[in-house]
N, C-alpha and C. Protein backbone atom coordinates (compact mmCIF):
# COMPACT_ATOMS: atom_id res chain seq x y z
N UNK A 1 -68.99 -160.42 22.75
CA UNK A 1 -67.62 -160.59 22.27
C UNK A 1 -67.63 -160.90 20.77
N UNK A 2 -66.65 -160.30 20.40
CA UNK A 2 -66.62 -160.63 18.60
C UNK A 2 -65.25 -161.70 18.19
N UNK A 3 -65.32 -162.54 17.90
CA UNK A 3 -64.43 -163.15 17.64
C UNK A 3 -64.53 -163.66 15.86
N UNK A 4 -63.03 -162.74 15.39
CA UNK A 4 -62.77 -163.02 14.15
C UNK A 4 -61.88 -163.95 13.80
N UNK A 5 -62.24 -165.15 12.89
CA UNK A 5 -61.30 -165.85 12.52
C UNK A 5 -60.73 -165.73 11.03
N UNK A 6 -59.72 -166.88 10.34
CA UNK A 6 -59.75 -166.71 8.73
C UNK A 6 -59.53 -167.90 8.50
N UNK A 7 -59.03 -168.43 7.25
CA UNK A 7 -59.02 -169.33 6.36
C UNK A 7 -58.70 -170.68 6.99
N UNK A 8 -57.96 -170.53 7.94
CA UNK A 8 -57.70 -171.74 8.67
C UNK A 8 -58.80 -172.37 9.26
N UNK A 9 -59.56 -171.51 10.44
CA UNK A 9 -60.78 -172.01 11.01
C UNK A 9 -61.60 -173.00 9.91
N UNK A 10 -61.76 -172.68 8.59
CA UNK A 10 -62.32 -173.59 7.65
C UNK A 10 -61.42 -174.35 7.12
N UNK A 11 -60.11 -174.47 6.94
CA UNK A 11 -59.84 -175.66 6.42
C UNK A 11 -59.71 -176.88 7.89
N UNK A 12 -59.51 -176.08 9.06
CA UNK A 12 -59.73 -177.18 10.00
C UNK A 12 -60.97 -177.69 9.92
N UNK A 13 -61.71 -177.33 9.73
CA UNK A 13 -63.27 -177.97 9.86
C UNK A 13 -63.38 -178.97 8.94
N UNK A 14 -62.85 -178.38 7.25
CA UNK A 14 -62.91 -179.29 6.09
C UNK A 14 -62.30 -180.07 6.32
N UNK A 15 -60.70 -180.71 6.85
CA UNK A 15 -60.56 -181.44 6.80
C UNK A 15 -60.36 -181.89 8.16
N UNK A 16 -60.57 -181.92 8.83
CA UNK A 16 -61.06 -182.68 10.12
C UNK A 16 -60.14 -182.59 10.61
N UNK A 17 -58.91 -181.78 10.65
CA UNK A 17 -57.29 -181.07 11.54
C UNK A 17 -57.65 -181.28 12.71
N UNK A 18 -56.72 -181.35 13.47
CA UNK A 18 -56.59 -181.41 15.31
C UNK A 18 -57.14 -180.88 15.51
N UNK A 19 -57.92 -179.38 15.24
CA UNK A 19 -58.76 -178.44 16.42
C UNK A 19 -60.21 -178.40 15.75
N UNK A 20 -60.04 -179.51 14.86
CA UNK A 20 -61.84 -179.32 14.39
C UNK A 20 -62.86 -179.27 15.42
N UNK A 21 -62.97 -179.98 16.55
CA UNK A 21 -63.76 -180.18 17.34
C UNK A 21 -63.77 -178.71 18.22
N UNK A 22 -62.60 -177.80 18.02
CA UNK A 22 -62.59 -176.63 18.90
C UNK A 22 -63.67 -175.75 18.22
N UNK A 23 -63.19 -175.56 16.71
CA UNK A 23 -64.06 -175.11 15.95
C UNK A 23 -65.20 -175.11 15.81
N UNK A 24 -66.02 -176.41 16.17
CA UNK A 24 -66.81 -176.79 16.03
C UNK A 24 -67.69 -175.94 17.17
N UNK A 25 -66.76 -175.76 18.26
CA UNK A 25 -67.85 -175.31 19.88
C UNK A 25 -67.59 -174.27 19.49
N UNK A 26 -66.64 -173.25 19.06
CA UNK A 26 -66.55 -171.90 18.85
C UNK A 26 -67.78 -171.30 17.87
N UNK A 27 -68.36 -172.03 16.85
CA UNK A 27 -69.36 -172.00 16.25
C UNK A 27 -70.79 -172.46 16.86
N UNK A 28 -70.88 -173.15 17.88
CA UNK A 28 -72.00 -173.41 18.50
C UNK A 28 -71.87 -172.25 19.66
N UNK A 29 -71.15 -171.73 19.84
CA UNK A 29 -71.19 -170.25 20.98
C UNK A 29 -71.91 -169.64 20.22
N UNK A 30 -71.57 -169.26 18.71
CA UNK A 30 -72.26 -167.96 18.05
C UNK A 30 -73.20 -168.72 17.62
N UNK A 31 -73.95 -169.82 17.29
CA UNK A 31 -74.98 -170.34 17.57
C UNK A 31 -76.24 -169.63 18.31
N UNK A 32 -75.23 -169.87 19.95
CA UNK A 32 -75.73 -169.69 20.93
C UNK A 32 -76.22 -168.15 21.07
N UNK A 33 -75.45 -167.54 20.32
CA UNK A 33 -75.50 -166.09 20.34
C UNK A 33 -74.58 -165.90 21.48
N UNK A 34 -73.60 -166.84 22.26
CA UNK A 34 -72.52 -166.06 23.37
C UNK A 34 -71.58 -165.51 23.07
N UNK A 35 -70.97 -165.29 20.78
CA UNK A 35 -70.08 -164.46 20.55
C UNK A 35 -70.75 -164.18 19.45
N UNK A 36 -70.06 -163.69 18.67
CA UNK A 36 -70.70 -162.57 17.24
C UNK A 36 -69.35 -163.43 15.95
N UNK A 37 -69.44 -164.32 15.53
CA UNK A 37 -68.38 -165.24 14.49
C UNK A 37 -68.48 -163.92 13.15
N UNK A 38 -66.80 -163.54 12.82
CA UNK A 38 -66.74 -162.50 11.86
C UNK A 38 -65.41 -163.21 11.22
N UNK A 39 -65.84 -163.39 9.62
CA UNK A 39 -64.47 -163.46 8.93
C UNK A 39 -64.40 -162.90 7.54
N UNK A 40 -63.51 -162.43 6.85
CA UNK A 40 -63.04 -161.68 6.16
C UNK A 40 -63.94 -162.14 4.50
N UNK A 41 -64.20 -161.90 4.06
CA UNK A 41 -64.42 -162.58 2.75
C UNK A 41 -63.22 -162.90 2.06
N UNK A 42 -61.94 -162.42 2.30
CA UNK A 42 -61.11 -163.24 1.00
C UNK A 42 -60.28 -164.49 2.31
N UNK A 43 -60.78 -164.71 2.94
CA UNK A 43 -60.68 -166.27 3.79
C UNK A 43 -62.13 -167.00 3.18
N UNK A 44 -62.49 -166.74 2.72
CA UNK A 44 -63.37 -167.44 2.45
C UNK A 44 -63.19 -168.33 0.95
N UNK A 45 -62.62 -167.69 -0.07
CA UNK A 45 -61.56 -167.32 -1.51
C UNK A 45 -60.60 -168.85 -1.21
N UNK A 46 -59.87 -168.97 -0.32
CA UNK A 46 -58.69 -169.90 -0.07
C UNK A 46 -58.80 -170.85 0.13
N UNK A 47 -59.79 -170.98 0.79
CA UNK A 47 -59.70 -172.82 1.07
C UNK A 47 -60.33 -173.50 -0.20
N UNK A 48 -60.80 -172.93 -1.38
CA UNK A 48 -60.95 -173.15 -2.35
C UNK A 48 -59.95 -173.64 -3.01
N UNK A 49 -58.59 -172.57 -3.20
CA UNK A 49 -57.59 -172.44 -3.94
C UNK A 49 -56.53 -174.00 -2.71
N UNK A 50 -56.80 -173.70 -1.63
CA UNK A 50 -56.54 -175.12 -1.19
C UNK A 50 -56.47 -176.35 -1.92
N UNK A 51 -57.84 -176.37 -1.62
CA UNK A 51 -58.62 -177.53 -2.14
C UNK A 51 -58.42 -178.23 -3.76
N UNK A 52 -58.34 -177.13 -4.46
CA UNK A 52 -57.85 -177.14 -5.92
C UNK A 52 -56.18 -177.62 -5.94
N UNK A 53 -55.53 -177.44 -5.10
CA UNK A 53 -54.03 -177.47 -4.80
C UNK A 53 -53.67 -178.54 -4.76
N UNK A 54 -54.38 -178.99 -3.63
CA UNK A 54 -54.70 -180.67 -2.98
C UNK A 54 -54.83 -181.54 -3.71
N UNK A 55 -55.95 -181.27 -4.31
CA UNK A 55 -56.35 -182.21 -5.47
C UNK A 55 -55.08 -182.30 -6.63
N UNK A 56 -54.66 -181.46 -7.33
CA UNK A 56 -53.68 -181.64 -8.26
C UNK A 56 -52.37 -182.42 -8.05
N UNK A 57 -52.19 -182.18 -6.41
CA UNK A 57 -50.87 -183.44 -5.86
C UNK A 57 -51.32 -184.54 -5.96
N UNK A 58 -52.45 -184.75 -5.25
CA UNK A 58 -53.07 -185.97 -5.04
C UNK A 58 -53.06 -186.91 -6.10
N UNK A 59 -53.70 -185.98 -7.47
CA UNK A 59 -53.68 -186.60 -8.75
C UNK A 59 -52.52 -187.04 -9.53
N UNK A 60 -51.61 -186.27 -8.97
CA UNK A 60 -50.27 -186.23 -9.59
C UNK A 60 -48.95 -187.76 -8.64
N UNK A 61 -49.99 -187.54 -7.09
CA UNK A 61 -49.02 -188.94 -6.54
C UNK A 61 -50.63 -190.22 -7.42
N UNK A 62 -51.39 -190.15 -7.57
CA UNK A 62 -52.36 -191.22 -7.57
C UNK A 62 -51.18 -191.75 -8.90
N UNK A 63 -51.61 -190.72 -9.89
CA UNK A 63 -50.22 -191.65 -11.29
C UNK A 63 -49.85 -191.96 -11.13
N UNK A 64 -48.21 -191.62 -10.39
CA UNK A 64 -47.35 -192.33 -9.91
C UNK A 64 -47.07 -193.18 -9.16
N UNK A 65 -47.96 -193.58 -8.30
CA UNK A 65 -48.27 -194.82 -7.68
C UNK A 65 -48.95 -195.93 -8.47
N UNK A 66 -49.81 -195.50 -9.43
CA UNK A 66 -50.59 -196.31 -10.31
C UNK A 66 -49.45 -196.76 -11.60
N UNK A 67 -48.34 -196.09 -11.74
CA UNK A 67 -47.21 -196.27 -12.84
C UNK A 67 -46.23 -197.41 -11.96
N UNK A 68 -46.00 -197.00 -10.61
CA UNK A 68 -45.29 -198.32 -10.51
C UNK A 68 -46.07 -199.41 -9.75
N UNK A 69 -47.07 -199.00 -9.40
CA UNK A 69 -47.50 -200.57 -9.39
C UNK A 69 -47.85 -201.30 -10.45
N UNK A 70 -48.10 -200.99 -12.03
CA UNK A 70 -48.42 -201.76 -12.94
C UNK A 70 -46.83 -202.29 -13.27
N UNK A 71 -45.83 -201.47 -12.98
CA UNK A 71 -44.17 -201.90 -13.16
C UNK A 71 -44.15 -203.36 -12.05
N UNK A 72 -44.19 -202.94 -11.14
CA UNK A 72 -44.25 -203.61 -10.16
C UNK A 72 -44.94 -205.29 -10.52
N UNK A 73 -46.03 -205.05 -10.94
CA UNK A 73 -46.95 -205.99 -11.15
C UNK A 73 -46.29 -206.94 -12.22
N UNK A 74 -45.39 -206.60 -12.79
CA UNK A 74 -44.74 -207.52 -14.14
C UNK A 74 -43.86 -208.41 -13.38
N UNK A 75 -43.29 -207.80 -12.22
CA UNK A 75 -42.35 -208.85 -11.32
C UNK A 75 -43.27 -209.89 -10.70
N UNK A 76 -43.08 -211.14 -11.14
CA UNK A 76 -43.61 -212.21 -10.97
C UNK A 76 -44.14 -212.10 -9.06
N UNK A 77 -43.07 -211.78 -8.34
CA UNK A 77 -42.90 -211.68 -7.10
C UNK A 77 -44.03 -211.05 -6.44
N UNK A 78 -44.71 -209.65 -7.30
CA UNK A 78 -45.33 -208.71 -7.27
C UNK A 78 -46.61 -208.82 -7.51
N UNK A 79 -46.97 -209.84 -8.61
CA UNK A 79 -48.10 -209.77 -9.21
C UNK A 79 -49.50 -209.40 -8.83
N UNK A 80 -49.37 -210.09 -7.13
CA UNK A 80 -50.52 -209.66 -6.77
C UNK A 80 -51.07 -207.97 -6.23
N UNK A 81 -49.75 -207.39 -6.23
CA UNK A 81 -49.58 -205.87 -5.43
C UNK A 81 -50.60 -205.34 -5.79
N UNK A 82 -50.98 -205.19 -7.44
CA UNK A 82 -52.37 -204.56 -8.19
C UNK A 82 -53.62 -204.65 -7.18
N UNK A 83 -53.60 -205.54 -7.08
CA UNK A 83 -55.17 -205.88 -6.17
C UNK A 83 -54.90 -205.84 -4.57
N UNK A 84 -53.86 -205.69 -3.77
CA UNK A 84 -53.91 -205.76 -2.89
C UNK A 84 -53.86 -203.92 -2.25
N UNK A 85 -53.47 -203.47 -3.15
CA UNK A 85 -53.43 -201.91 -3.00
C UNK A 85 -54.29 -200.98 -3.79
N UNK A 86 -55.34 -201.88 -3.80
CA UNK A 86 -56.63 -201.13 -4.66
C UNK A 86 -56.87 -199.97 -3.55
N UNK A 87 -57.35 -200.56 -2.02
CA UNK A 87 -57.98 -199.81 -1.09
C UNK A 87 -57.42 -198.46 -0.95
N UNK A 88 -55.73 -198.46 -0.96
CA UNK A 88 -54.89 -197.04 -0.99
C UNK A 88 -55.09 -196.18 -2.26
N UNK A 89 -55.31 -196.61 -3.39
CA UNK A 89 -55.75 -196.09 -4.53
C UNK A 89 -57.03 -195.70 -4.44
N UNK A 90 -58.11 -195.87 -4.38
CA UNK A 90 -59.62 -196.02 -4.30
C UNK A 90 -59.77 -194.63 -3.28
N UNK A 91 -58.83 -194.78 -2.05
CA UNK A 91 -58.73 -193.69 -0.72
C UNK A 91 -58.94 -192.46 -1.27
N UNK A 92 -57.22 -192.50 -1.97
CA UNK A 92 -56.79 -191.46 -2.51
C UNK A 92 -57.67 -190.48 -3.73
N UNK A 93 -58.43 -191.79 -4.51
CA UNK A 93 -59.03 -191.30 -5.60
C UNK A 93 -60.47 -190.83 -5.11
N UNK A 94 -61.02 -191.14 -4.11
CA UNK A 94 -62.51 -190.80 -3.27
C UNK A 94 -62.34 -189.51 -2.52
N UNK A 95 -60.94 -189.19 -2.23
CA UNK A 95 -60.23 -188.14 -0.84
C UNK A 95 -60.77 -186.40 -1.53
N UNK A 96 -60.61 -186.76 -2.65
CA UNK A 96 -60.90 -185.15 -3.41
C UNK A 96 -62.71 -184.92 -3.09
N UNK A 97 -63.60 -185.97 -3.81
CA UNK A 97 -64.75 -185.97 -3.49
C UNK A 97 -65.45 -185.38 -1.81
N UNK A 98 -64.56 -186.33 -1.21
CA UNK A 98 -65.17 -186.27 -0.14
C UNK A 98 -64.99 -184.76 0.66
N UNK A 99 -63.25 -184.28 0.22
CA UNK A 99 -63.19 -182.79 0.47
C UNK A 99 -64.41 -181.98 0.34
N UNK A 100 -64.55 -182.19 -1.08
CA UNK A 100 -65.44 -180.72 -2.00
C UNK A 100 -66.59 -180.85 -1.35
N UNK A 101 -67.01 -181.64 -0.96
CA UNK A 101 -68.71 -182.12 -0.14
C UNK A 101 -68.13 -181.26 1.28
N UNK A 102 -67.17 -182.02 1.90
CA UNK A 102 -67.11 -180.90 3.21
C UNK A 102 -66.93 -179.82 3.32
N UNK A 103 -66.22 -178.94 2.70
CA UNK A 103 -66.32 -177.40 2.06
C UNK A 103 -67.49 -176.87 1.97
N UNK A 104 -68.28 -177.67 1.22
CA UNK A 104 -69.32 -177.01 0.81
C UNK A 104 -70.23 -176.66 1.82
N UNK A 105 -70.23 -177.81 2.75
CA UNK A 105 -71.32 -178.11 4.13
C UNK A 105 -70.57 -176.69 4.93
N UNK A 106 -68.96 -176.86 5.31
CA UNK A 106 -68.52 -176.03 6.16
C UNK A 106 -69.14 -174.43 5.81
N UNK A 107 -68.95 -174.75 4.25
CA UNK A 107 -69.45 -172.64 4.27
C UNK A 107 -70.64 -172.39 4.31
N UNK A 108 -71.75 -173.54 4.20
CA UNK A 108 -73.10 -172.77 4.41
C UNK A 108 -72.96 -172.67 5.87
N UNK A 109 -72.72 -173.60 6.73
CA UNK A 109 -72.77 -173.37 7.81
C UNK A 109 -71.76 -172.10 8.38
N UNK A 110 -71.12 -171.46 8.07
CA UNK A 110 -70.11 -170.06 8.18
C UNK A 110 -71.08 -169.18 7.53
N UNK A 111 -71.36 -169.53 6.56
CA UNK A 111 -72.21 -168.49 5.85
C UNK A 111 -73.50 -167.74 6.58
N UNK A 112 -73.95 -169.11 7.62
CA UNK A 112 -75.36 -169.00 7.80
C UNK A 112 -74.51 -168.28 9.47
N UNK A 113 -73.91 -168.74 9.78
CA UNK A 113 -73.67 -168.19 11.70
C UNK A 113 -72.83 -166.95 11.51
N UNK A 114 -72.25 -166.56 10.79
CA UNK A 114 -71.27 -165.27 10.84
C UNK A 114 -71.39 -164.19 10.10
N UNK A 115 -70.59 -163.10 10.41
CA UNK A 115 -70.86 -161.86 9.20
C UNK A 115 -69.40 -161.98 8.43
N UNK A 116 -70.01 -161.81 7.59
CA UNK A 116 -68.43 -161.91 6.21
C UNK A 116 -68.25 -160.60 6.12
N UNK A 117 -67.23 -160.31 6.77
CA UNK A 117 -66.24 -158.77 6.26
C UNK A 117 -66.08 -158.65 4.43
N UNK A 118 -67.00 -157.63 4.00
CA UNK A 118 -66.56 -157.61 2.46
C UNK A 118 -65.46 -157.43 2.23
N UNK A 119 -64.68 -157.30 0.95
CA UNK A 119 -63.47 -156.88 0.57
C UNK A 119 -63.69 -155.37 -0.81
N UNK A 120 -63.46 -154.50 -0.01
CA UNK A 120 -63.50 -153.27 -0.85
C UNK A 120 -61.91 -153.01 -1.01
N UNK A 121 -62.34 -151.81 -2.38
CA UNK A 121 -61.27 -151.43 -2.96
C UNK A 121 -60.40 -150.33 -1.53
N UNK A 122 -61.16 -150.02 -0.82
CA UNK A 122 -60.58 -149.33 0.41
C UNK A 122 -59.59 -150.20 1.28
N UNK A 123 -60.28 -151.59 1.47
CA UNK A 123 -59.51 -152.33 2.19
C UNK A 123 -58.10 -153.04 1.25
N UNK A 124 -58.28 -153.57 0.03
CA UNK A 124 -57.38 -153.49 -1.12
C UNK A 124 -55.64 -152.29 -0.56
N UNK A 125 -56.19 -151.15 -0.72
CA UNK A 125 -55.57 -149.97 -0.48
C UNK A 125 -54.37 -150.17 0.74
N UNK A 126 -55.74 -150.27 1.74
CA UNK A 126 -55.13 -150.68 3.28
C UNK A 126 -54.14 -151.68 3.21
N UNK A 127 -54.15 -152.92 2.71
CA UNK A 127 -53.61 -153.59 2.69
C UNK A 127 -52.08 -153.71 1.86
N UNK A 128 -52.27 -153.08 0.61
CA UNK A 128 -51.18 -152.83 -0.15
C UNK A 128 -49.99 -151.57 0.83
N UNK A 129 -50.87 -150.75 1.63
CA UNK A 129 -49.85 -149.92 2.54
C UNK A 129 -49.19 -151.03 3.78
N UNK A 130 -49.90 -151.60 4.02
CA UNK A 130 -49.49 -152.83 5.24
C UNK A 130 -48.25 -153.38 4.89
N UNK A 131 -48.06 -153.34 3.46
CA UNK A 131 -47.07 -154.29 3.27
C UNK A 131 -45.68 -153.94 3.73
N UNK A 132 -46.06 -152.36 3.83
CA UNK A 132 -44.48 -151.41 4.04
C UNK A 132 -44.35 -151.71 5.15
N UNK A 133 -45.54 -151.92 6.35
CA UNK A 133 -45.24 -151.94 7.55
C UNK A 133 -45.26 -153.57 8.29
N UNK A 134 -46.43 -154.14 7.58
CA UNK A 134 -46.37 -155.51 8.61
C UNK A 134 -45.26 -156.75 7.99
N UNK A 135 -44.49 -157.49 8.80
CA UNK A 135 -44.12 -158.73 8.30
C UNK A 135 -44.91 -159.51 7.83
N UNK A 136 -46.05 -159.91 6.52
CA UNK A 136 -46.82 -160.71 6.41
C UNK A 136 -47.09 -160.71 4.87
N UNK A 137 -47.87 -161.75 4.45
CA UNK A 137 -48.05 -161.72 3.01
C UNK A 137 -49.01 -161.26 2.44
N UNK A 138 -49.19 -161.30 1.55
CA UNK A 138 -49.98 -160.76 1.09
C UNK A 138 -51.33 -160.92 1.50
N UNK A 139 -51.30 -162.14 1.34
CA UNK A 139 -52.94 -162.54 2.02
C UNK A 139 -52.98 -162.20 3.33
N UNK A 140 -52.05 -162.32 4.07
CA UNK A 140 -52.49 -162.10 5.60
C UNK A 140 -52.59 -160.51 5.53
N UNK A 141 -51.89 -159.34 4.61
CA UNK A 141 -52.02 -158.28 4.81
C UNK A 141 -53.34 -158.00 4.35
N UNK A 142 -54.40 -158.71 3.82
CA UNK A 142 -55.77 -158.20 3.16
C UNK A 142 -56.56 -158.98 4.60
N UNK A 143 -55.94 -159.86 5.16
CA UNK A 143 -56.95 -160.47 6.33
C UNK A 143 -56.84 -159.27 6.90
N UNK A 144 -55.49 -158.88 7.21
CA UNK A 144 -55.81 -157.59 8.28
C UNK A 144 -55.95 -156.51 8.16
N UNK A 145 -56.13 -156.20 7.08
CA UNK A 145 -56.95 -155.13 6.51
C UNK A 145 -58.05 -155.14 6.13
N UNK A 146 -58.82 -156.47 6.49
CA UNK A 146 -60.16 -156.37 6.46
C UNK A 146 -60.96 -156.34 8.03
N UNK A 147 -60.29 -156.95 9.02
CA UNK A 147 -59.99 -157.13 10.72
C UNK A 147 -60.34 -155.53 10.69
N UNK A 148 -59.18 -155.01 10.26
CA UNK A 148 -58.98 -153.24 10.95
C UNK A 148 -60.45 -152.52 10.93
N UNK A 149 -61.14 -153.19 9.13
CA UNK A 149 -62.31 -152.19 8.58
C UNK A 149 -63.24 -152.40 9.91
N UNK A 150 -63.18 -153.73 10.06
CA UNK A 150 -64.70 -154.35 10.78
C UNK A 150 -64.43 -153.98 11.81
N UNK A 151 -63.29 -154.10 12.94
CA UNK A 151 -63.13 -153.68 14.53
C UNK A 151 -63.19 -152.30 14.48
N UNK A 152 -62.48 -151.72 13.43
CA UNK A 152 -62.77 -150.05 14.11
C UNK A 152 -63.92 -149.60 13.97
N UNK A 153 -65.20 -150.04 13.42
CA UNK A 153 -66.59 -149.41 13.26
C UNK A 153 -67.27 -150.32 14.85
N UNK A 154 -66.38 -150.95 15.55
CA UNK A 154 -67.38 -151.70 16.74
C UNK A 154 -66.59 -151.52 17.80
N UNK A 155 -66.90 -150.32 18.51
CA UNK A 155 -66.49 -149.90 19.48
C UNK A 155 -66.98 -150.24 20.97
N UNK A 156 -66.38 -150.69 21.76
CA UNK A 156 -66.92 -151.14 23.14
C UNK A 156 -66.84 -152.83 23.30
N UNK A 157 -66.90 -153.30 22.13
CA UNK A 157 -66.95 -154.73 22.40
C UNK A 157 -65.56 -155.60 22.36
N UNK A 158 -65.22 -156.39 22.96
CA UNK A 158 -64.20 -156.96 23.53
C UNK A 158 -64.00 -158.01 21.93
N UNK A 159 -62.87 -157.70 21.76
CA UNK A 159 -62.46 -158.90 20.10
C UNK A 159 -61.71 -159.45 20.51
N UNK A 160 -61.60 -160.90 20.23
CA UNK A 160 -60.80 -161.90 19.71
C UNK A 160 -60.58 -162.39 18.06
N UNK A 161 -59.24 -162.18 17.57
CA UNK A 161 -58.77 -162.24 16.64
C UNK A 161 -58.46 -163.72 16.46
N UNK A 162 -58.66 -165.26 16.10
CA UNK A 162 -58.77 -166.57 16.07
C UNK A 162 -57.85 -167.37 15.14
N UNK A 163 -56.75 -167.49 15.07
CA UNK A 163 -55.89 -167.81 13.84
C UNK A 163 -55.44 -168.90 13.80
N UNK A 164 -54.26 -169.70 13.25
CA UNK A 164 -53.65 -170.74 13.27
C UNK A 164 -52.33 -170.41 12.85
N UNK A 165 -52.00 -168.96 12.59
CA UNK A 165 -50.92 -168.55 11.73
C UNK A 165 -49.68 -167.91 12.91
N UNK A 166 -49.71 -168.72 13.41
CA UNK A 166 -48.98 -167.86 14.97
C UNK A 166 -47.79 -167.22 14.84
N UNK A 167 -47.37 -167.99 14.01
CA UNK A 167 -45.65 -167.32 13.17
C UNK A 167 -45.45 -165.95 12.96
N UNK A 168 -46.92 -165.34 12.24
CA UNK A 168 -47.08 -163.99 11.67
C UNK A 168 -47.83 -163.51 12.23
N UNK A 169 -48.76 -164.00 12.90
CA UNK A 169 -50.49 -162.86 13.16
C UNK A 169 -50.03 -162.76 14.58
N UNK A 170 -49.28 -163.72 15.48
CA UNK A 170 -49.10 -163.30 16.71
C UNK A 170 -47.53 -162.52 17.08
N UNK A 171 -47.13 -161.98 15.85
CA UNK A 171 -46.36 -160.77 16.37
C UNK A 171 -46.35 -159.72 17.25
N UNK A 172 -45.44 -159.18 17.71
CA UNK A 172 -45.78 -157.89 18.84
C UNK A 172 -46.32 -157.02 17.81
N UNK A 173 -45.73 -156.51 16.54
CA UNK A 173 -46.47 -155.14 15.71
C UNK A 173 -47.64 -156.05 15.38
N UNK A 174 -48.24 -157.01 15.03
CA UNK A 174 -49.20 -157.00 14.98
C UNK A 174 -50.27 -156.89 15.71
N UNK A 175 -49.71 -157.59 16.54
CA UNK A 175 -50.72 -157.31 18.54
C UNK A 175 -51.08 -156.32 18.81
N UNK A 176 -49.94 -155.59 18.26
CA UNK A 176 -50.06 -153.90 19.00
C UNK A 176 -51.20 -153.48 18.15
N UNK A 177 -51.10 -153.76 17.16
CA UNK A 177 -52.15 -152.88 15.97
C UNK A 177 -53.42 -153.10 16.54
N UNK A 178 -53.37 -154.58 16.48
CA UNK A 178 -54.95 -154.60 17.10
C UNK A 178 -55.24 -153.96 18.70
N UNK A 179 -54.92 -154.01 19.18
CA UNK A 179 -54.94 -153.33 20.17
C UNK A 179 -55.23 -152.80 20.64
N UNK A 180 -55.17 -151.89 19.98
CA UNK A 180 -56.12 -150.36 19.57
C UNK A 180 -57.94 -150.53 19.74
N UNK A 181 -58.00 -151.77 19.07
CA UNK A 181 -59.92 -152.19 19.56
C UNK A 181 -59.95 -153.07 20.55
N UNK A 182 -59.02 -153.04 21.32
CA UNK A 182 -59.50 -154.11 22.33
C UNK A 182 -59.45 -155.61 22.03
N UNK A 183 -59.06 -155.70 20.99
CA UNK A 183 -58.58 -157.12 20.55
C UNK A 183 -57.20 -157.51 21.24
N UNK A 184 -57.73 -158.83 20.99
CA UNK A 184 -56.87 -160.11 21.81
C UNK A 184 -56.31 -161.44 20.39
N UNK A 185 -55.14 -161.27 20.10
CA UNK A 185 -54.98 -161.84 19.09
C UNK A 185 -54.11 -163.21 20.03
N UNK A 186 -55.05 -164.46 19.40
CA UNK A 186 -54.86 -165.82 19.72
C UNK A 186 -54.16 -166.52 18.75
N UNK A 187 -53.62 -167.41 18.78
CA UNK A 187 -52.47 -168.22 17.62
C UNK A 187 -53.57 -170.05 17.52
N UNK A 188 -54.22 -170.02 18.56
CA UNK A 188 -54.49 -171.41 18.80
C UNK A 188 -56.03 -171.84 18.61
N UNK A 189 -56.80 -172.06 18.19
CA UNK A 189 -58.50 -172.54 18.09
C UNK A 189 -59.02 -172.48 19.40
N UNK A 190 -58.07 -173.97 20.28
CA UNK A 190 -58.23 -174.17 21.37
C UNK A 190 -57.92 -173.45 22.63
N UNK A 191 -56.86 -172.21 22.41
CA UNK A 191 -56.72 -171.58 23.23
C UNK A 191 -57.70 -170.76 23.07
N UNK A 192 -58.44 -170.25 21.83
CA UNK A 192 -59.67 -169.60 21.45
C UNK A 192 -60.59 -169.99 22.55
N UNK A 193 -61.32 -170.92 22.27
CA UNK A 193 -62.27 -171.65 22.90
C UNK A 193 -62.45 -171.78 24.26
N UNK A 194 -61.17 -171.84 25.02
CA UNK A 194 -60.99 -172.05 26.44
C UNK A 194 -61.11 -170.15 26.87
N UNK A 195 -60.79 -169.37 26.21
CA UNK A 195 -60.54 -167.80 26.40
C UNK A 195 -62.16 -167.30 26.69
N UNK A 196 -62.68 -167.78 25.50
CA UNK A 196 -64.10 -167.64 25.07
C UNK A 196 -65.23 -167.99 26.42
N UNK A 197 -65.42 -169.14 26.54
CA UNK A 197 -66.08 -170.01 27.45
C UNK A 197 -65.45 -169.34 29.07
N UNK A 198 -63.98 -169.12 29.01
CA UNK A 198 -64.18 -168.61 30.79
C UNK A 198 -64.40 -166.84 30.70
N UNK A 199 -64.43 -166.43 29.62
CA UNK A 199 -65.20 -164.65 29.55
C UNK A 199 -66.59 -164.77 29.68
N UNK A 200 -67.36 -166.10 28.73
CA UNK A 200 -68.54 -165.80 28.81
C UNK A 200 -68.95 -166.27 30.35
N UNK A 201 -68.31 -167.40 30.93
CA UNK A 201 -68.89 -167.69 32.75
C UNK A 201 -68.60 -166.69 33.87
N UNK A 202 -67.14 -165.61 33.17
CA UNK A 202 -66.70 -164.69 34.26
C UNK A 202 -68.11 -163.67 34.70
């Protein structure tokens, strides 16, 4: 079984989201060698641009929390607030660090268990035509135009498509598209996982 995921599967992992632990067994299957883990290379691109995102709010509430608590701190009433809300400051200011370290761990480990769908100027193409047809954005139209390259050259084997984007990727025109390879497009990690595990015991 081939089961393709995208950008989500890694930011759940990075930041430890509700289905990290699903993720986690879905990657010890292809471990196991009981599925074949495939994701796109420009999911790979995003949780970067995430991460960079994150950080700039973060930095941007850390100020402003650090502006009125020194306000704060002039009210006699207050004085001690400075020191008593170090730990929420300190959190916040450690929270970026500790991201970029898990990222980093998450993609060798993706790197090392899965095949990364390249991104060619063919799939580029594909994707810019998608736009006429699928409800989706841009990025999701290059995920699935990189999905299309990789499932239609693997014929016979049963796909699962792995998302978090259920809004868009689990449409009927999109379902249908895949379809065509025998793919099974999932909205949930965990519904992943449970799909996975009773195909491989059936």
């Amino acid at each position: 079984m081939i089961v393709a995921v995208e950008s989500n599967f890694v930011l759940e992992l990075t930041f430890r989201q509700e289905e990290a632990i699903e993720c986690e067994r879905i990657m010890e299957l292809a471990s196991s060698g009981g599925v074949q883990l495939v994701i796109p290379a420009c999911s790979l691109f995003e949780p970067f641009e995430t991460l960079a995102r994150r950080r700039i709010q973060r930095d941007q509430i850390l100020n402003a929390l650090n502006r009125e608590l020194r306000e704060l701190a002039r009210t006699q009433a207050y004085a001690g607030l400075a020191e008593t809300s170090k730990s929420v400051t300190r959190a916040l200011a450690e929270s970026g660090e500790l991201h970029a370290a898990a990222l980093e761990s998450v993609m060798w480990k993706i790197a090392g268990l899965s095949t990364v769908i390249p991104l060619t100027g063919e799939t580029m193409r594909k994707a810019l035509g998608y736009q006429l047809v699928y409800p989706l954005s841009a990025q999701d139209n290059i995920v699935l135009a990189s999905i299309d390259d990789y499932f239609s050259s693997e014929n016979g084997a049963h796909k699962v498509f792995a998302n978090k984007n259920r809004k868009d990727f689990s449409s009927p025109v999109v379902e249908g598209h895949l379809r065509q390879y025998r793919c099974r497009v999932i909205g949930s990690f965990a519904d992943t996982r449970r799909y996975i595990e009773h195909a491989i015991s059936a």
